[in-house]
Protein backbone atom coordinates (compact mmCIF):
# COMPACT_ATOMS: atom_id res chain seq x y z
CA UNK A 1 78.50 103.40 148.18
CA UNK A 2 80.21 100.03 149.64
CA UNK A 3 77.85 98.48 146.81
CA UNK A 4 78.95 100.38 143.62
CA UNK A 5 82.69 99.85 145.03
CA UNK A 6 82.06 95.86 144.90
CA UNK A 7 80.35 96.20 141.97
CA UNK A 8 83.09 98.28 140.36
CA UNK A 9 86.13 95.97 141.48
CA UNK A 10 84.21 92.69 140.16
CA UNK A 11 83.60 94.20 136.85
CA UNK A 12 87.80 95.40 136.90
CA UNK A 13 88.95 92.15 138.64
CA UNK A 14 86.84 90.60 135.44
CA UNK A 15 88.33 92.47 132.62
CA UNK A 16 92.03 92.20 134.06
CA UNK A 17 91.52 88.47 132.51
CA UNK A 18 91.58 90.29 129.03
CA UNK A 19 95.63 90.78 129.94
CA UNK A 20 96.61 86.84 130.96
CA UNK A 21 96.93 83.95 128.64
CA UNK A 22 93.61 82.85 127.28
CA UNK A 23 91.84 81.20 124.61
CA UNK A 24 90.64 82.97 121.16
CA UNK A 25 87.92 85.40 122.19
CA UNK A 26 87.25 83.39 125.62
CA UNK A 27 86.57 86.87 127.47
CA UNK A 28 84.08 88.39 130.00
CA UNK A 29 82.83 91.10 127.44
CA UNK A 30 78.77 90.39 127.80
CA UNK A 31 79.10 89.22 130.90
CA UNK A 32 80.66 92.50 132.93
CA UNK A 33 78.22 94.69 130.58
CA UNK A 34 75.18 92.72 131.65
CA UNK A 35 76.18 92.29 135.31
CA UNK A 36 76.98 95.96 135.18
CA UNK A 37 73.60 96.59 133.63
CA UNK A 38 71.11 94.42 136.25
CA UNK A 39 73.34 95.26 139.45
CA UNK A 40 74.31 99.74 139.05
CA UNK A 41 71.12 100.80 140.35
CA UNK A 42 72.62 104.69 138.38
CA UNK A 43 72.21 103.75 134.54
CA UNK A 44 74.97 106.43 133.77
CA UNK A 45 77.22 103.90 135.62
CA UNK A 46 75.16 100.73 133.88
CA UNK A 47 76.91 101.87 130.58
CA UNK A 48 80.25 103.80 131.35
CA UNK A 49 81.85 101.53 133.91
CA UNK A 50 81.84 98.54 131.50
CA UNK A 51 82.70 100.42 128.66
CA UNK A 52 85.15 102.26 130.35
CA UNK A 53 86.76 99.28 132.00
CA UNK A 54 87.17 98.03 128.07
CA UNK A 55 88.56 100.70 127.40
CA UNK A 56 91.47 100.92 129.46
CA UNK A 57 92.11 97.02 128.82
CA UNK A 58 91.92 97.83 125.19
CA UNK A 59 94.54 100.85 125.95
CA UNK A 60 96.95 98.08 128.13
CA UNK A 61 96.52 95.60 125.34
CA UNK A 62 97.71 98.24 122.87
CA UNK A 63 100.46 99.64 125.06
CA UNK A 64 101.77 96.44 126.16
CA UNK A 65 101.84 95.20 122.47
CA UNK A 66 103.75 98.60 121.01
CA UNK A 67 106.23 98.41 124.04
CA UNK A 68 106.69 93.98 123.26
CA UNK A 69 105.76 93.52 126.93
CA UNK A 70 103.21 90.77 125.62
CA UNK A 71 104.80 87.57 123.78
CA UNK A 72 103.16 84.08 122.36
CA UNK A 73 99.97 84.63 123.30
CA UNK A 74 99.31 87.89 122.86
CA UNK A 75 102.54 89.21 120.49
CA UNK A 76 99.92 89.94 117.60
CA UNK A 77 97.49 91.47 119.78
CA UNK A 78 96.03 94.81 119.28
CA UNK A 79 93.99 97.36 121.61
CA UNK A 80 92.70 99.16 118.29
CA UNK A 81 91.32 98.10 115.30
CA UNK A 82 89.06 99.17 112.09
CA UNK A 83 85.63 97.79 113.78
CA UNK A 84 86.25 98.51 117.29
CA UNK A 85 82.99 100.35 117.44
CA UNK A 86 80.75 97.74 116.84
CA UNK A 87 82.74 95.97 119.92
CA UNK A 88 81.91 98.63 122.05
CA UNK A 89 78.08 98.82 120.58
CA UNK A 90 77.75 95.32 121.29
CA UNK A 91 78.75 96.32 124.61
CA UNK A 92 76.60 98.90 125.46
CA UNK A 93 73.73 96.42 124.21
CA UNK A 94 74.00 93.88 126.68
CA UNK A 95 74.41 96.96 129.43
CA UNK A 96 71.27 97.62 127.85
CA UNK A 97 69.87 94.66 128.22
CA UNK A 98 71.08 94.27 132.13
CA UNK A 99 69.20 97.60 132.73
CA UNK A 100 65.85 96.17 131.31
CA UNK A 101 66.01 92.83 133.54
CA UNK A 102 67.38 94.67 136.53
CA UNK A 103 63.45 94.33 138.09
CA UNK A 104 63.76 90.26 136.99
CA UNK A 105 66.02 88.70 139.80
CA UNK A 106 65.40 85.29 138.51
CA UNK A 107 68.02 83.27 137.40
CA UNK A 108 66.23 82.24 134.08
CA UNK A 109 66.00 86.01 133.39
CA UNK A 110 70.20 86.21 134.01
CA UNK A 111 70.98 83.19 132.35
CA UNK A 112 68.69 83.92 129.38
CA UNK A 113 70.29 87.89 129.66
CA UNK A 114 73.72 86.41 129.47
CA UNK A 115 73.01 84.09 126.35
CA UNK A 116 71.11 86.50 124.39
CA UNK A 117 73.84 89.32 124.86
CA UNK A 118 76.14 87.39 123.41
CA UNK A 119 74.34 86.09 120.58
CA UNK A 120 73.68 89.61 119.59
CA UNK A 121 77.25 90.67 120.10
CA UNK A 122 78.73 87.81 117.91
CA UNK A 123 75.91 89.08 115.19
CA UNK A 124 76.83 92.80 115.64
CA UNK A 125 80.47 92.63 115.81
CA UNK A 126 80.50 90.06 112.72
CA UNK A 127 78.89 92.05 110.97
CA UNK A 128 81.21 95.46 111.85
CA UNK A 129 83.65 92.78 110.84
CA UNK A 130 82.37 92.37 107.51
CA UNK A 131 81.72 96.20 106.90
CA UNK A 132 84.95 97.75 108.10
CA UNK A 133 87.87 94.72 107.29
CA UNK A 134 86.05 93.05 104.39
CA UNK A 135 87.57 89.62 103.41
CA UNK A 136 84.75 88.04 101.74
CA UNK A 137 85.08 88.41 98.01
CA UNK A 138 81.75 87.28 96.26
CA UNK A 139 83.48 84.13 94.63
CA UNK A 140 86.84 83.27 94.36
CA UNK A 141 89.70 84.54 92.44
CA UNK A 142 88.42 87.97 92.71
CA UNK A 143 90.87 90.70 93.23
CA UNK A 144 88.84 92.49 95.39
CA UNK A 145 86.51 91.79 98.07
CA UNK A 146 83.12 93.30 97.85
CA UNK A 147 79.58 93.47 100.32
CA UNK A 148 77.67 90.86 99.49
CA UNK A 149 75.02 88.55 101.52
CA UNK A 150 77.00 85.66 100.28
CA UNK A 151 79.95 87.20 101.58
CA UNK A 152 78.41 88.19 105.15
CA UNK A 153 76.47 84.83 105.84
CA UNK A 154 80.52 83.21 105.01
CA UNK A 155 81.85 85.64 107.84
CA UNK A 156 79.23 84.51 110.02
CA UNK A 157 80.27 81.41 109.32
CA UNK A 158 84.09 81.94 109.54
CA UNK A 159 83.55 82.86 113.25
CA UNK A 160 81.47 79.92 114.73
CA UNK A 161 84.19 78.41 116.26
CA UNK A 162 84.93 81.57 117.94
CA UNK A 163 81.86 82.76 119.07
CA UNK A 164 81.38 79.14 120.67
CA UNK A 165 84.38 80.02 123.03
CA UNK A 166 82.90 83.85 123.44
CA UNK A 167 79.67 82.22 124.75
CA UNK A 168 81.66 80.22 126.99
CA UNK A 169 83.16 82.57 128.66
CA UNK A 170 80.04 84.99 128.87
CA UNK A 171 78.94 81.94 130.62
CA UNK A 172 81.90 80.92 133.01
CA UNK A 173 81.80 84.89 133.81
CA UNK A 174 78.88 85.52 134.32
CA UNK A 175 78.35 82.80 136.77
CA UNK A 176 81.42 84.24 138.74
CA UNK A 177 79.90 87.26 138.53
CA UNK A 178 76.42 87.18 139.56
CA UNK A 179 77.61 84.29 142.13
CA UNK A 180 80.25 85.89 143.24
CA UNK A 181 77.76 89.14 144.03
CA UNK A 182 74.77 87.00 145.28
CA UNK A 183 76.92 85.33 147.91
CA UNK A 184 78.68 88.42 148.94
CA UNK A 185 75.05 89.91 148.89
CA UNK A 186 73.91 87.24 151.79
CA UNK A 187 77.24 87.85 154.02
CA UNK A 188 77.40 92.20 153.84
CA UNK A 189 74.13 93.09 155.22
CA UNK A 190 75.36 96.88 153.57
CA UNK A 191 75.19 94.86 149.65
CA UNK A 192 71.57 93.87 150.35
CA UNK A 193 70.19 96.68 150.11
CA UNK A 194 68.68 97.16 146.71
CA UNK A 195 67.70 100.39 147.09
CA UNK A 196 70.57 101.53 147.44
CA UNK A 197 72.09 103.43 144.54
CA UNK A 198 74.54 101.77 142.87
């Protein structure tokens, strides 16, 4: 129990950063999904606790936007969107992909887990990006934007730059994460136990 509640409050305590002042897409999504993934020993809570803690973060950002509470950094911000889904898919993927290493402790397996989450999020979410909002016209001075390969590979692109601060902060997380729960692992003899259920 005292292990899912640490578990819990790290993943929380990581998506509260979604709600302060931070850089274009520098946020812990792949990194609480795959921490939530390798550490719930319960898969139901592998998937919904991430996911749910998005949600609600999504909900504040949305609130907090509608109501003006956020300004500057956040006054354009928005909780819901077209391709949402594919955020949340991309989500559930690196859960997934935290729940196959769980039985690989080593820290080539998490580091590896971390990076390849969030290569397939930025390639899942760009393309929901693509699909859903659509602002790659084939060439320009068309009047409307259409699916095209040319189109998707200029999205993919477009969002380089971001995805390099994404995999930043999968990375920054994610070491504050599974560092954070190794060391509190070593001083709470109750944490070490991993057979508990989680």
């Amino acid at each position: 129990m005292m292990r899912s509640v640490v578990i819990v409050s790290l993943i929380v305590l990581a998506t509260l950063s979604r709600l302060v002042p931070h850089g274009p897409n520098f946020a812990p999504l792949c990194a609480i999904a795959f921490f939530g993934g390798m550490r719930f020993h319960n898969r139901w809570a592998a998937f919904l606790v991430p996911l749910l803690a998005m949600l609600l973060s999504d909900l504040a950002i949305h609130v907090g936007t509608n109501l003006q509470v956020f300004g500057g950094w956040m006054a354009k911000g928005t909780g819901f969107y077209p391709d949402m889904i594919f955020v949340y898919f991309g989500v559930a993927l690196a859960s997934l992909l935290g729940v196959r290493l769980q039985k690989s402790d080593r820290p080539a397996a998490v580091v590896g887990g971390i990076l390849g989450s969030s290569l397939v999020f930025f390639l899942i979410t760009n393309f929901g990006f693509w699909l859903m909002v659509n602002s790659y016209p084939d060439a320009p001075g068309w009047s409307r934007p259409e699916h095209t390969i040319a189109g998707l590979l200029q999205c993919f692109r477009d969002a380089i730059p971001f995805y390099k601060m994404s995999l930043l902060g999968d990375v920054l997380y994610g070491a504050v994460l599974f560092g954070g729960f190794a060391a509190l692992e070593r001083f709470v003899p109750a944490l070490q136990v991993r057979a508990a259920q989680a």
